[in-house]
Protein backbone atom coordinates (compact mmCIF):
# COMPACT_ATOMS: atom_id res chain seq x y z
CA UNK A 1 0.00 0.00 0.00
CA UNK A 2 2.70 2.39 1.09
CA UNK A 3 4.41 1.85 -2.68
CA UNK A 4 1.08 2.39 -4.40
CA UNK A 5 0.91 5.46 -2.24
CA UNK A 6 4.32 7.09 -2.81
CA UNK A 7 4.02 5.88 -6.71
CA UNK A 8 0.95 7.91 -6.98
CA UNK A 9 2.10 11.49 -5.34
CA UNK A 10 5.47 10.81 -7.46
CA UNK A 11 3.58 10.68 -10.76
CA UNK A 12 1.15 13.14 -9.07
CA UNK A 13 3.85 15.36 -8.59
CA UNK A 14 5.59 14.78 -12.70
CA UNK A 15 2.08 15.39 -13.94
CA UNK A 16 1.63 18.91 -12.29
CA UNK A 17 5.31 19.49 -13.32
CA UNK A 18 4.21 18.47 -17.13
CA UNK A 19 1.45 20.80 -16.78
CA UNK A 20 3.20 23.59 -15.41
CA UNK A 21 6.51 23.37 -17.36
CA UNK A 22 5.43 21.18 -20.67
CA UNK A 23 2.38 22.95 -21.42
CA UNK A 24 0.12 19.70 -20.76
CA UNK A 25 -3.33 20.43 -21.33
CA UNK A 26 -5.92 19.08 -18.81
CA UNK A 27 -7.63 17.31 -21.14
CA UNK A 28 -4.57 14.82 -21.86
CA UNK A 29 -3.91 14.50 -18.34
CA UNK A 30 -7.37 13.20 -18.12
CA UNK A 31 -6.76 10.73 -21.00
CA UNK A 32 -3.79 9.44 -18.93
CA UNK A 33 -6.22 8.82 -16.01
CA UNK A 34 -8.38 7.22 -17.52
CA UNK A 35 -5.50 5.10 -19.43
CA UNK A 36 -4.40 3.55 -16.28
CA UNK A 37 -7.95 3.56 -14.61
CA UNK A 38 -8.69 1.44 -17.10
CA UNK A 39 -5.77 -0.42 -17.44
CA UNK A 40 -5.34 -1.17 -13.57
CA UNK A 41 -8.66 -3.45 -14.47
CA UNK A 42 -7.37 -5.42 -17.18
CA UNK A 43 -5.17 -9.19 -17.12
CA UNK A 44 -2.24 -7.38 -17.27
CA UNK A 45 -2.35 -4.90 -14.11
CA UNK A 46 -0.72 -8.04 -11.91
CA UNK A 47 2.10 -7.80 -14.04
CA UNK A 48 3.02 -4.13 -13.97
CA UNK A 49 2.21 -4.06 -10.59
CA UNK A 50 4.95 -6.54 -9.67
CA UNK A 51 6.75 -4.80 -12.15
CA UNK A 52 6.75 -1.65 -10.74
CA UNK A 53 7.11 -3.12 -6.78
CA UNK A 54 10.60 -5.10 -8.90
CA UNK A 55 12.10 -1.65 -9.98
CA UNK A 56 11.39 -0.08 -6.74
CA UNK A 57 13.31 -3.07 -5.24
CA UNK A 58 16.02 -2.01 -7.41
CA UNK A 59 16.25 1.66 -6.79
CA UNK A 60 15.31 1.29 -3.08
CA UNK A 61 19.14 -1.16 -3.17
CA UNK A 62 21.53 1.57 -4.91
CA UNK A 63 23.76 2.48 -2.42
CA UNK A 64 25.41 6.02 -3.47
């Protein structure tokens, strides 16, 4: 839950950036919801949600 959390205030947090900087119009940023709204419901949500939780793994171990 906590990595679904932080995942959604980063990508949150790029899409404001994007529509601040970018010049993204609302209306594509409400395509994009919807994209993954919809997508999160399909066969292949299981997958990019271990995925996702894999890469995380990955950063979260980089020692700098």
């Amino acid at each position: 839950m906590v990595l679904s959390v932080s995942g959604v205030v980063l990508l949150g947090i790029i899409v404001f950036l994007f529509f601040r900087k970018d010049g993204l119009k609302p209306s594509h940023a409400l395509v994009c919801a919807l994209f993954g709204f919809f997508l999160a419901g399909t066969a292949i949500a299981p997958g990019i949600k271990a995925g996702s939780a894999s890469l995380a793994s990955l950063l979260g171990g980089i020692k700098l």
